[in-house]
C-alpha atoms as a PDB file:
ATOM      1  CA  UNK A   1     -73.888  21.876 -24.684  1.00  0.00           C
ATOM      2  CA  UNK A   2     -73.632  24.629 -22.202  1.00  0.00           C
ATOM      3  CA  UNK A   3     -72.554  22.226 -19.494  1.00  0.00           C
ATOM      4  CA  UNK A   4     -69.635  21.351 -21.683  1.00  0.00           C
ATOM      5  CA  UNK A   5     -69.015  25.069 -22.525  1.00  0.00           C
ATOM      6  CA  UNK A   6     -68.733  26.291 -19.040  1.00  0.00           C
ATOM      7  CA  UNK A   7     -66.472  23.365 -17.707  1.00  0.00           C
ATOM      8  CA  UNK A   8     -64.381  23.889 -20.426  1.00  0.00           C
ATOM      9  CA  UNK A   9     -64.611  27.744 -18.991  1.00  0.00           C
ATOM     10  CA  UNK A  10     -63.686  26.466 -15.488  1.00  0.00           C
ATOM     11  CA  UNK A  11     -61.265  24.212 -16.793  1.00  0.00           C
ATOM     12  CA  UNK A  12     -58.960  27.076 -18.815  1.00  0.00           C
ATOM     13  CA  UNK A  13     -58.990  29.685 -15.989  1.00  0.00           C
ATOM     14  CA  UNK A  14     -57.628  26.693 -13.778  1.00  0.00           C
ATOM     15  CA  UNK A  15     -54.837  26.501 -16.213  1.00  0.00           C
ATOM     16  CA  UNK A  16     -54.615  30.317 -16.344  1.00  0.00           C
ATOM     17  CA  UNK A  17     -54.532  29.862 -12.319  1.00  0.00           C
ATOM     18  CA  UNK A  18     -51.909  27.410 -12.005  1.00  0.00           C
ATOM     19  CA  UNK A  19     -49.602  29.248 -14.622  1.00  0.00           C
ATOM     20  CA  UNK A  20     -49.403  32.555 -12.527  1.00  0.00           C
ATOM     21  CA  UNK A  21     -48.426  30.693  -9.479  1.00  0.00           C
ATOM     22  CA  UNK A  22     -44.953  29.863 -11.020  1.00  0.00           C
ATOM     23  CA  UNK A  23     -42.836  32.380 -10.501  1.00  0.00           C
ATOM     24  CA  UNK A  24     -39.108  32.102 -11.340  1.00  0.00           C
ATOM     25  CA  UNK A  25     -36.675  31.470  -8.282  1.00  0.00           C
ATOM     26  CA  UNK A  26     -33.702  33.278  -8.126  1.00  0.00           C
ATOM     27  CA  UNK A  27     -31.689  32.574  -5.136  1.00  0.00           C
ATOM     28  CA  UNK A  28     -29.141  35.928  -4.626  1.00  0.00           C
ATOM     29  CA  UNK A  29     -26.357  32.893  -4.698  1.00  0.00           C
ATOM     30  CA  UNK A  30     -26.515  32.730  -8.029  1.00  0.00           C
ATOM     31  CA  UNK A  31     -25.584  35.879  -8.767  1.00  0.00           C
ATOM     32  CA  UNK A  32     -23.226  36.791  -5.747  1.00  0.00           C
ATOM     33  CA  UNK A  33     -20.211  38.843  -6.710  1.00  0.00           C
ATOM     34  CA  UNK A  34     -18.141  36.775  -4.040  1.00  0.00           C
ATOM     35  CA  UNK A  35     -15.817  34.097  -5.073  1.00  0.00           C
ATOM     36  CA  UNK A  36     -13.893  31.939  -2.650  1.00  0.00           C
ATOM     37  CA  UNK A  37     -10.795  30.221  -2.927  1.00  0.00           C
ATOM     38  CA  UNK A  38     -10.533  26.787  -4.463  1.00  0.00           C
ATOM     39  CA  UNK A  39      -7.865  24.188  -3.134  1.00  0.00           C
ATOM     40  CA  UNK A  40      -7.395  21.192  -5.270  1.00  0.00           C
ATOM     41  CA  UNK A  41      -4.329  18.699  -3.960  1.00  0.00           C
ATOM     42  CA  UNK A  42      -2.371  16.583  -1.664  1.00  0.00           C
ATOM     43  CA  UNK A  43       1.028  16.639   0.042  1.00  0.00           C
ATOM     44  CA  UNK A  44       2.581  13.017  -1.278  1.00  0.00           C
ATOM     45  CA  UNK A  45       3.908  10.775   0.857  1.00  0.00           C
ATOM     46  CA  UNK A  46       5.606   8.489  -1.826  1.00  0.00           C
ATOM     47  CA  UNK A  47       9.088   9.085  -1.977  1.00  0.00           C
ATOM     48  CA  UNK A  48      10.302  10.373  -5.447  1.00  0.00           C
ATOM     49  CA  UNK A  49       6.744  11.827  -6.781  1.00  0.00           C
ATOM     50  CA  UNK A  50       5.936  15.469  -6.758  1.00  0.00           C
ATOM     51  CA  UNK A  51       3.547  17.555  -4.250  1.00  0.00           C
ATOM     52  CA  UNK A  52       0.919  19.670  -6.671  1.00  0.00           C
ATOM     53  CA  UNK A  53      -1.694  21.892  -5.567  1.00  0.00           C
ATOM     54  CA  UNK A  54      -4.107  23.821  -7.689  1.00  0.00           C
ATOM     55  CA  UNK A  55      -5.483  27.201  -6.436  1.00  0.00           C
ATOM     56  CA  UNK A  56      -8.375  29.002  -8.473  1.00  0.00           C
ATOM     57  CA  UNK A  57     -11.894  30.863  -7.465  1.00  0.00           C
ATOM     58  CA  UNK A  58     -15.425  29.565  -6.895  1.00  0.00           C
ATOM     59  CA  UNK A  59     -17.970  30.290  -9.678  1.00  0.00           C
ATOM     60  CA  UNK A  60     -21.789  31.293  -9.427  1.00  0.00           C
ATOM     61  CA  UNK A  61     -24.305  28.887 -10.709  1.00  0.00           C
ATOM     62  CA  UNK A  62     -25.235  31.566 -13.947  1.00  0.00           C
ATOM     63  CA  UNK A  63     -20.823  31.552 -15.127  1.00  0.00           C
ATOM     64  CA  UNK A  64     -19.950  29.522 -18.256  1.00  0.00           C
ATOM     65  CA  UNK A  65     -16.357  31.026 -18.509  1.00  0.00           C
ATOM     66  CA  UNK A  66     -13.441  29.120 -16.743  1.00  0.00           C
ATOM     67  CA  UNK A  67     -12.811  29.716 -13.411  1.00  0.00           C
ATOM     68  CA  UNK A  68      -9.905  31.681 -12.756  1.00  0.00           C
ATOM     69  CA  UNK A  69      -6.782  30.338 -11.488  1.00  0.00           C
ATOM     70  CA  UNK A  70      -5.570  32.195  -8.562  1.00  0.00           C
ATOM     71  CA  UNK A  71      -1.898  33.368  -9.378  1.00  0.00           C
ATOM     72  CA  UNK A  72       1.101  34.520  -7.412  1.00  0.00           C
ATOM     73  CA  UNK A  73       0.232  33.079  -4.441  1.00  0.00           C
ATOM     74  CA  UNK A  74       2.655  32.093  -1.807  1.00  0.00           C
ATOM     75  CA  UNK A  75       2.238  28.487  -0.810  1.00  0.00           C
ATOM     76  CA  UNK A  76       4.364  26.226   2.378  1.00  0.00           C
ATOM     77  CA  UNK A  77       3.663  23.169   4.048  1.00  0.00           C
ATOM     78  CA  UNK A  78       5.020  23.274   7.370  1.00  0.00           C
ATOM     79  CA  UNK A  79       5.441  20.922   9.678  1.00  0.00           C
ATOM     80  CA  UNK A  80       4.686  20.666  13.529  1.00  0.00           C
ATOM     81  CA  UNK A  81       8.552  20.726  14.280  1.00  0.00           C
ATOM     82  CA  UNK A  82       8.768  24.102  12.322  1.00  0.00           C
ATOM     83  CA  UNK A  83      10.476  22.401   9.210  1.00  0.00           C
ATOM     84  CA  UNK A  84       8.880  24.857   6.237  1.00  0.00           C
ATOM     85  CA  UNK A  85       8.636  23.491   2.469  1.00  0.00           C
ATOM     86  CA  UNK A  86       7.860  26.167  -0.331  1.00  0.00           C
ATOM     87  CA  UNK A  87       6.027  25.134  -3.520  1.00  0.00           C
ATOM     88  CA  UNK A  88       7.128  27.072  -7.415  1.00  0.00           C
ATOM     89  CA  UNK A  89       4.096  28.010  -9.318  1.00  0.00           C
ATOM     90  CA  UNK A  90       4.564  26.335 -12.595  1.00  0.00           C
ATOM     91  CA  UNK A  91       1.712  26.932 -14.940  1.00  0.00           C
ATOM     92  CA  UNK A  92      -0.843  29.241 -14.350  1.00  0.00           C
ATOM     93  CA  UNK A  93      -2.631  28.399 -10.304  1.00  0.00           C
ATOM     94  CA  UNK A  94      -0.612  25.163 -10.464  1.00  0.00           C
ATOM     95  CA  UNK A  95       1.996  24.681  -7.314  1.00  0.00           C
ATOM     96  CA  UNK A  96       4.507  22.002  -7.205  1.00  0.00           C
ATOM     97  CA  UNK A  97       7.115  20.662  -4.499  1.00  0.00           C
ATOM     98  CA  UNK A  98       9.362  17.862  -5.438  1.00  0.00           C
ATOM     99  CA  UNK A  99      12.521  15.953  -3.357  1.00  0.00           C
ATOM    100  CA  UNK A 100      10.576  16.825  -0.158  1.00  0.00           C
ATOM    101  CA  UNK A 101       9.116  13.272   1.403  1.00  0.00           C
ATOM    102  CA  UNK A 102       6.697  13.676   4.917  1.00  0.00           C
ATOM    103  CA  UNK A 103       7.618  11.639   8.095  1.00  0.00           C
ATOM    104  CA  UNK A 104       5.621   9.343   9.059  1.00  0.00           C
ATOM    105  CA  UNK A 105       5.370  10.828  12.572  1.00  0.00           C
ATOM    106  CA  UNK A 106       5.093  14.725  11.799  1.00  0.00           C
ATOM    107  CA  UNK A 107       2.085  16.376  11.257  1.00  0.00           C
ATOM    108  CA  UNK A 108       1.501  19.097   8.326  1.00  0.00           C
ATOM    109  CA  UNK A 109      -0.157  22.052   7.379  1.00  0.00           C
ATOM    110  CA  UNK A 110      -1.294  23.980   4.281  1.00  0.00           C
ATOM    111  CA  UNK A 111      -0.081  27.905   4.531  1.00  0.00           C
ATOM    112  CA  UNK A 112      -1.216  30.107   1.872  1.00  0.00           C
ATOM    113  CA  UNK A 113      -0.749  33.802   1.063  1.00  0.00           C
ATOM    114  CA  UNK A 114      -2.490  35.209  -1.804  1.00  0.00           C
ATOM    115  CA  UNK A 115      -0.922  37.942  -4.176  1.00  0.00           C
ATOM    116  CA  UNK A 116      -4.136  40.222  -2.804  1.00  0.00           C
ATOM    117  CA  UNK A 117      -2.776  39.666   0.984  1.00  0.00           C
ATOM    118  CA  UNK A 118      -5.319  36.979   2.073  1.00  0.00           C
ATOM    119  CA  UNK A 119      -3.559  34.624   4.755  1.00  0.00           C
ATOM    120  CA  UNK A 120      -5.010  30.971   4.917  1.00  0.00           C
ATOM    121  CA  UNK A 121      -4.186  27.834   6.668  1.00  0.00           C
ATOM    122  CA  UNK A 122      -5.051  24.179   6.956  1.00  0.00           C
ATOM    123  CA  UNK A 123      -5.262  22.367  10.455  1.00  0.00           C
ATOM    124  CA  UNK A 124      -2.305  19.904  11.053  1.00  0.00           C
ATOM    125  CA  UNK A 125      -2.934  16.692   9.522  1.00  0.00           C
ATOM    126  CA  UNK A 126      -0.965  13.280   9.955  1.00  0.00           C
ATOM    127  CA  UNK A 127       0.994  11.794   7.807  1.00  0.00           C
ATOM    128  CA  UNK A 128      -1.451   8.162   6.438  1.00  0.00           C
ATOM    129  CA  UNK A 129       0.301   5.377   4.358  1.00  0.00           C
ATOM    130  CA  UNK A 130      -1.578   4.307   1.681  1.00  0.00           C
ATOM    131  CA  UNK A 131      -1.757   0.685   1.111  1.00  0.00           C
ATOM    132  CA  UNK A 132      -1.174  -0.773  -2.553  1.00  0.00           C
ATOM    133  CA  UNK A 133      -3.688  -1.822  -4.710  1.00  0.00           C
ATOM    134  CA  UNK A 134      -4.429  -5.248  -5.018  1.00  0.00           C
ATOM    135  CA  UNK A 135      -5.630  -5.191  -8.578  1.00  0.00           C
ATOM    136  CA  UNK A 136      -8.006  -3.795 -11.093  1.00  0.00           C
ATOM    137  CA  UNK A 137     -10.353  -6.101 -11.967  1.00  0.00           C
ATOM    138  CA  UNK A 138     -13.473  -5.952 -14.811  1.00  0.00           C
ATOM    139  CA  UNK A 139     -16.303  -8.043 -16.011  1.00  0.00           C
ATOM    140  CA  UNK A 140     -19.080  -7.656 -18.580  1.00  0.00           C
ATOM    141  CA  UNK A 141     -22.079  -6.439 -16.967  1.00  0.00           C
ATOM    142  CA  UNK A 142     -25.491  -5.245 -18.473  1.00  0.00           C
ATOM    143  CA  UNK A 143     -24.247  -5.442 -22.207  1.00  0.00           C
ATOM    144  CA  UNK A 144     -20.906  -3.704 -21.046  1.00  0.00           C
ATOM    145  CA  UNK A 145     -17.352  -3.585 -19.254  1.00  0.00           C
ATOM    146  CA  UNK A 146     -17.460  -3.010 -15.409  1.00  0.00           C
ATOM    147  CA  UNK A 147     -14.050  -1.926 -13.881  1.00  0.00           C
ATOM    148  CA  UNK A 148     -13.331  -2.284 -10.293  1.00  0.00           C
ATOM    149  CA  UNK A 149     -10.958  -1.868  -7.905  1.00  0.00           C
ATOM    150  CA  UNK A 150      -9.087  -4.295  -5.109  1.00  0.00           C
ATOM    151  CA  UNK A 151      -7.414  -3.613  -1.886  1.00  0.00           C
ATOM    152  CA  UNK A 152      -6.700  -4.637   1.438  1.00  0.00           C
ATOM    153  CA  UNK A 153      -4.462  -3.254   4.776  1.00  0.00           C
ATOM    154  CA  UNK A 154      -3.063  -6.213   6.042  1.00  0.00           C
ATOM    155  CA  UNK A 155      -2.368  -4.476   9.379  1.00  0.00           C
ATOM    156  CA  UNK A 156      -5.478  -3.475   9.281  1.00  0.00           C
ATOM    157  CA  UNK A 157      -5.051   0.606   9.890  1.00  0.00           C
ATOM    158  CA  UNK A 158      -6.563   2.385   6.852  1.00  0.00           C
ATOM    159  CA  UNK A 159     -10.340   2.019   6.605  1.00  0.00           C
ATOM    160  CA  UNK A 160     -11.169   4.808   4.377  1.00  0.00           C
ATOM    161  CA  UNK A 161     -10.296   4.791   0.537  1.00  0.00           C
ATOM    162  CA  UNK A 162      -9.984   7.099  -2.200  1.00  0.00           C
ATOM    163  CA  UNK A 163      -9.562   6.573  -6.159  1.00  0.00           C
ATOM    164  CA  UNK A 164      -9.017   8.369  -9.076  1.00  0.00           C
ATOM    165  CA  UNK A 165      -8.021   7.364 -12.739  1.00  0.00           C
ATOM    166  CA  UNK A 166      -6.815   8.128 -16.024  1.00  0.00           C
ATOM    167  CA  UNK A 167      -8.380   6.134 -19.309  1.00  0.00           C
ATOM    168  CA  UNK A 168      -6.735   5.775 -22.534  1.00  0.00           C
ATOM    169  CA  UNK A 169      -7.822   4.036 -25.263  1.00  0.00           C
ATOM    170  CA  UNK A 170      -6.356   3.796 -29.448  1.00  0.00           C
ATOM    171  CA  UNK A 171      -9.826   4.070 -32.142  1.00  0.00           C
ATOM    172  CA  UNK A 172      -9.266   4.382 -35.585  1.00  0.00           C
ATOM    173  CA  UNK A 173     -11.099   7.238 -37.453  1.00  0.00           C
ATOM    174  CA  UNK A 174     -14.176   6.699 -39.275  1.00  0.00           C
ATOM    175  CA  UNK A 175     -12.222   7.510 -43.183  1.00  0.00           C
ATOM    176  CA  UNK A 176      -8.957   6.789 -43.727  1.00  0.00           C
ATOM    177  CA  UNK A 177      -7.482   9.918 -45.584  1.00  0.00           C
ATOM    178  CA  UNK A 178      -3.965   9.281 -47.808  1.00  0.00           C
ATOM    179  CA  UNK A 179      -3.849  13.068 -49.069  1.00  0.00           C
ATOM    180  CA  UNK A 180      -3.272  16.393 -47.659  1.00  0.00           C
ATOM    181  CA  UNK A 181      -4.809  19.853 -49.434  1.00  0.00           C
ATOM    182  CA  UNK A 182      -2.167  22.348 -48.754  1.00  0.00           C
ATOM    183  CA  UNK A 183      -4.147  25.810 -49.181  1.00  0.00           C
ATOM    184  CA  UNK A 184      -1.163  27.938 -49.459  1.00  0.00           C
ATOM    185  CA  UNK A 185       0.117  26.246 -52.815  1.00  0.00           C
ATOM    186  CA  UNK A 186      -3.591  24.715 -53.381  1.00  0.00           C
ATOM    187  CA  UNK A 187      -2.333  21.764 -54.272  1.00  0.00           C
ATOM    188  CA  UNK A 188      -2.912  18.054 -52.897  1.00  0.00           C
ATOM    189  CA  UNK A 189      -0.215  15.993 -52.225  1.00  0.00           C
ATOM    190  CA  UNK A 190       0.445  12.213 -50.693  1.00  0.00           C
ATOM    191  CA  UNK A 191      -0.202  12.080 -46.416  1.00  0.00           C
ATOM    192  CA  UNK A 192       3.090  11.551 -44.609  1.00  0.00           C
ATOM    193  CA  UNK A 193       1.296  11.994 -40.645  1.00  0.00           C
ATOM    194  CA  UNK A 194      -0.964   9.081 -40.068  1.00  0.00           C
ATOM    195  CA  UNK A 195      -4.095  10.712 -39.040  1.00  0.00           C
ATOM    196  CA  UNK A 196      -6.452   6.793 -39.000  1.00  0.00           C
ATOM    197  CA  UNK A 197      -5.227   5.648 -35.705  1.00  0.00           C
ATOM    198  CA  UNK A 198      -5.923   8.273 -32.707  1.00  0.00           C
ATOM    199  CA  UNK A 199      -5.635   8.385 -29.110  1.00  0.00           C
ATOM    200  CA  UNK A 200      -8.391   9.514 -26.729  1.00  0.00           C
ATOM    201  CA  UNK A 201      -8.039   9.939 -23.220  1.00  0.00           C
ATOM    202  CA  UNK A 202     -10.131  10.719 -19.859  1.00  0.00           C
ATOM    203  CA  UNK A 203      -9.515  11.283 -16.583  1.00  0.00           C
ATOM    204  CA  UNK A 204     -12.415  10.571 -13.355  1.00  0.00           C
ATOM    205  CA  UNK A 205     -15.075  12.977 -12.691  1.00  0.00           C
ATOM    206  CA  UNK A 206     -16.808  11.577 -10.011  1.00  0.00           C
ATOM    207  CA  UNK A 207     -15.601  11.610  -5.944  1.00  0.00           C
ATOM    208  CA  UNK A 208     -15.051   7.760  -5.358  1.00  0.00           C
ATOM    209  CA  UNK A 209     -14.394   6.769  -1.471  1.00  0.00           C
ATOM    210  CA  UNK A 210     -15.022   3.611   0.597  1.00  0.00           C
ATOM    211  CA  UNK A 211     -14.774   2.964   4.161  1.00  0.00           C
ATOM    212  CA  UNK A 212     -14.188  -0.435   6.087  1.00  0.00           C
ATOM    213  CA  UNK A 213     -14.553   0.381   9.389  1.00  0.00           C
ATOM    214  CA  UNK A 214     -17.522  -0.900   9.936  1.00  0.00           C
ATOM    215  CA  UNK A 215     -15.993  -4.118   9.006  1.00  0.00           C
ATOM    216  CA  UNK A 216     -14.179  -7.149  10.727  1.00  0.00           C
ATOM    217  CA  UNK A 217     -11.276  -6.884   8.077  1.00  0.00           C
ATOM    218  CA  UNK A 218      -9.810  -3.825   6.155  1.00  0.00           C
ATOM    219  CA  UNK A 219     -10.606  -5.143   3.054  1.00  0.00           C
ATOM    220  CA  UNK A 220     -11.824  -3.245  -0.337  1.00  0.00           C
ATOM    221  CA  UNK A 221     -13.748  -6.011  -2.737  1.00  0.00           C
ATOM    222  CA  UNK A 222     -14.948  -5.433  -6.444  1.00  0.00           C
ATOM    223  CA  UNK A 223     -15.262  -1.474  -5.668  1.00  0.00           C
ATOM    224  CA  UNK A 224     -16.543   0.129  -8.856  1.00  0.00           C
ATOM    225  CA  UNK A 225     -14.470   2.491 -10.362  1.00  0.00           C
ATOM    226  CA  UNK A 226     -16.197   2.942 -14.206  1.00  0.00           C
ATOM    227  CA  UNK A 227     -18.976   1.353 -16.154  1.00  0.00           C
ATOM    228  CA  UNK A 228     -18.622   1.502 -20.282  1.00  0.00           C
ATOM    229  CA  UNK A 229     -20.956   0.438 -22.839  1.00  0.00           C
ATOM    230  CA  UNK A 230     -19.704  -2.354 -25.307  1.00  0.00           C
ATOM    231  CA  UNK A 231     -20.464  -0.153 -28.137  1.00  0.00           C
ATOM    232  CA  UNK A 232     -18.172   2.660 -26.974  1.00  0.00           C
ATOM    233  CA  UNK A 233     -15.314   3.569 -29.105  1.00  0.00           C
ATOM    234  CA  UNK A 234     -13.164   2.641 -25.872  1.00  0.00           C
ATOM    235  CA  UNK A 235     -12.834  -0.772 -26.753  1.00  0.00           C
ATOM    236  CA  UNK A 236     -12.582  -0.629 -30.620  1.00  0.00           C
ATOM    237  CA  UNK A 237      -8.258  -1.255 -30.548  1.00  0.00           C
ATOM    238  CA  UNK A 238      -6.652  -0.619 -27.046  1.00  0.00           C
ATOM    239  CA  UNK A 239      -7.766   0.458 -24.136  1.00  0.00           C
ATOM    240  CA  UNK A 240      -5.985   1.224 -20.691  1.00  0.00           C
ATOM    241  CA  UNK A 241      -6.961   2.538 -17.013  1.00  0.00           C
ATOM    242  CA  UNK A 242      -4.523   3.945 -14.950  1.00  0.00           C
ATOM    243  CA  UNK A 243      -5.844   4.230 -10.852  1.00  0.00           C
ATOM    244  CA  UNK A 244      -4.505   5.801  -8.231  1.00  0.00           C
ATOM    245  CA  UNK A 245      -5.357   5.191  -4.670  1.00  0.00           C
ATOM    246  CA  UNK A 246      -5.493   7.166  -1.427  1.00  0.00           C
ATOM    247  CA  UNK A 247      -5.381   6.502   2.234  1.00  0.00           C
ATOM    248  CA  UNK A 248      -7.758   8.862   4.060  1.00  0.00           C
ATOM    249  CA  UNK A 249      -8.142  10.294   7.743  1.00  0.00           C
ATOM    250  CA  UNK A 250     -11.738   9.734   9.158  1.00  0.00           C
ATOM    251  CA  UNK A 251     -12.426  13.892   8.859  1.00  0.00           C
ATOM    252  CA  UNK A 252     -11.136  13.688   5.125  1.00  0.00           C
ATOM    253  CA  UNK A 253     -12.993  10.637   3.868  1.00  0.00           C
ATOM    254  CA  UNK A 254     -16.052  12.682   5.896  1.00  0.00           C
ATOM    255  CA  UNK A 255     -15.304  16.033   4.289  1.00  0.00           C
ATOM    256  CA  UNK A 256     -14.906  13.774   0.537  1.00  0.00           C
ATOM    257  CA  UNK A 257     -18.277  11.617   0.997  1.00  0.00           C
ATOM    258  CA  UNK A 258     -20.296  14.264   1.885  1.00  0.00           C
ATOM    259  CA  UNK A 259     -18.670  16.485  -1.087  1.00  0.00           C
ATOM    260  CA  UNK A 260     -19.950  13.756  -3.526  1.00  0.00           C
ATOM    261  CA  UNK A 261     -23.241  13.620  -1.565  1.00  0.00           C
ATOM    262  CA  UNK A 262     -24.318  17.184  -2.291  1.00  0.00           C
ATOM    263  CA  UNK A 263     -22.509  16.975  -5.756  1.00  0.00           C
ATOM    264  CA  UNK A 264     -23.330  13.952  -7.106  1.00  0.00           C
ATOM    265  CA  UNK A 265     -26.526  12.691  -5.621  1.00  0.00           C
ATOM    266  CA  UNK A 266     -29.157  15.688  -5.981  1.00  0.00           C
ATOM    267  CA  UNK A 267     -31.810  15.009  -8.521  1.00  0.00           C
ATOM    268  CA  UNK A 268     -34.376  13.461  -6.592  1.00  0.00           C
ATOM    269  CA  UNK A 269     -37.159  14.022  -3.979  1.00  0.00           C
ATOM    270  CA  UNK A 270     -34.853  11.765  -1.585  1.00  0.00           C
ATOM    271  CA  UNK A 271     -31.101  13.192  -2.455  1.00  0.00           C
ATOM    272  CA  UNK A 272     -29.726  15.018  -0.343  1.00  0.00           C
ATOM    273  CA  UNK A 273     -30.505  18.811  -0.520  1.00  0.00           C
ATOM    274  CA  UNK A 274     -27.758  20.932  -1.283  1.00  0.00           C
ATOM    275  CA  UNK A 275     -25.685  22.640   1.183  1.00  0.00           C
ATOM    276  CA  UNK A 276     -22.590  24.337   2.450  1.00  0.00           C
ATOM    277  CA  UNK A 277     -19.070  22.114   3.222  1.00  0.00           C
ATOM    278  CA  UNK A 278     -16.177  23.625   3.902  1.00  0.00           C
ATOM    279  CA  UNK A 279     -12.953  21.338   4.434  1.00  0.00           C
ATOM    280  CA  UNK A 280      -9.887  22.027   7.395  1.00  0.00           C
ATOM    281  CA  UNK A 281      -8.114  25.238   5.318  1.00  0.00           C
ATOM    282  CA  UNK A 282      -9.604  28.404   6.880  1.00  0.00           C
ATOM    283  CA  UNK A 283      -9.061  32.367   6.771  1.00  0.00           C
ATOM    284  CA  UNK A 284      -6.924  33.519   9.693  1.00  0.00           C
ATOM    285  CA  UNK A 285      -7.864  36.824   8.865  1.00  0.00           C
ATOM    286  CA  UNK A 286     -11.522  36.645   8.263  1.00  0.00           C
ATOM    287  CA  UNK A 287     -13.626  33.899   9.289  1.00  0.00           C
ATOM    288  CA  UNK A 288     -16.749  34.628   6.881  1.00  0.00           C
ATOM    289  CA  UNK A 289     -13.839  34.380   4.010  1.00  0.00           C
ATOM    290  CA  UNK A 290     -14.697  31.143   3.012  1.00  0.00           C
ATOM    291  CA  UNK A 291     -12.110  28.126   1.612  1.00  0.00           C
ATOM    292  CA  UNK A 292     -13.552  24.908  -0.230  1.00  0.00           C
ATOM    293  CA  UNK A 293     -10.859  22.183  -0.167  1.00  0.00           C
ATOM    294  CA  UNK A 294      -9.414  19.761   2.288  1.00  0.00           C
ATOM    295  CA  UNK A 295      -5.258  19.142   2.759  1.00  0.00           C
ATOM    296  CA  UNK A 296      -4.407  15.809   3.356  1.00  0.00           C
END
């Protein structure tokens, strides 16, 4: 009996060790006051489609508001040759540039001027030709829908990939409802909006790339884009995915896959641990001053 009594002794100031050696860890990241700028976009090379950029400001770990969109900015591309193009803000942080097309043999750059006076700038970039997609594929796959993605550069220049996409998809609601309550009047009359069949919609989350250069033939096979349960609501009526496809440079499909490495892929004892990336815009007035984003 006392045997038992003192190991139980032993046994809860253990615990009582153990417990004080956790002590919160607060990095000082997490509650910096700085905030860096935030480039989100492309210049398109398709003829007829429209150039848009989004600007806003990095957020600390601890912030649950929206980031902020960074306003007023002045925004060009301009080229090697000294050609300059000048993007309208639209909505609030969003930049757009339409009619403009790049040549194939000129090399760009981002130029950015911030309502606050900040002056940034992208290194020149070449123009890459994106190859068409072959075709969106799917098959059912552990009790749901796998869709993937097909393509290939015949002339075998690309190598490195990237996709995004939109989803759509028609459900119907769980009660069909054929009156309305007006409150004003209080008074409940027949439904004239059908409110049964709805629309839902998505867009990618994830940073999806792929690189054949390690292979004999520029070819993209069966690359997953989305996996969805065959109970999801997705497939109850309609559904539709819309991708869109990017040719890289070998420094942007670096800059993306290690983005989605550090984003993506933490979790585990063997992820990778997470770290600082910064893309090919930089301060040319302050090199600490920070830009995530890469302008392709």
């Amino acid at each position: 009996m006392k045997n038992r009594l003192v190991k139980q002794v032993i046994g809860s100031m253990l615990v009582l060790l153990v417990g004080s050696c956790v002590d919160p860890y607060q990095p000082k990241e997490i509650t910096s006051p700085d905030t860096y700028l935030v480039v989100n976009g492309f210049f398109n090379s398709e003829p007829g489609t429209t150039t848009t950029f989004q600007l806003s400001r990095s957020q600390n770990l601890s912030d649950t508001k929206t980031p902020t969109a960074e306003t007023r900015a002045t925004i060009t591309i301009e080229s090697a040759h000294n050609a300059v193009y000048s993007l309208k803000e639209g909505s609030a942080g969003v930049y757009s540039l339409s009619g403009v097309t790049p040549l194939s043999n000129e090399t760009y750059r981002l130029h950015i001027r911030t309502s606050g006076g900040k002056d940034y700038v992208s290194d020149y970039v070449p123009v890459v030709a994106t190859p068409p997609i072959d075709s969106v594929s799917w098959r059912v796959e552990n009790e749901g829908v796998a869709i993937n993605v097909n393509t290939h550069d015949p002339q075998n220049n690309t190598h490195y990939y990237r996709w995004e996409f939109d989803e759509t998809w028609e459900y119907n609601a769980a009660y069909s409802s054929s009156y309305e309550y007006i409150a004003a009047t209080k008074s409940i009359i027949s439904r004239t909006e059908d409110i049964f069949t709805c629309w839902g919609n998505s867009n990618s989350r994830n940073i999806m790339v792929s690189s054949t250069a390690r292979l004999s033939q520029d070819v993209v096979s069966q690359y997953p884009l989305i996996s969805i349960a065959g109970s999801s609501v997705k497939f109850q009526n309609k559904y539709s995915i819309l991708v869109r496809q990017y040719a890289l440079s070998q420094d942007g499909y670096n800059y993306y896959d290690q983005l989605a490495k550090i984003t993506q892929n933490i979790g585990s004892l063997f992820d990778p641990q997470p770290s600082q990336i910064t893309g090919n815009i930089h301060s040319s007035t302050n090199a600490t001053d920070l830009v995530l984003g890469y302008f392709g």
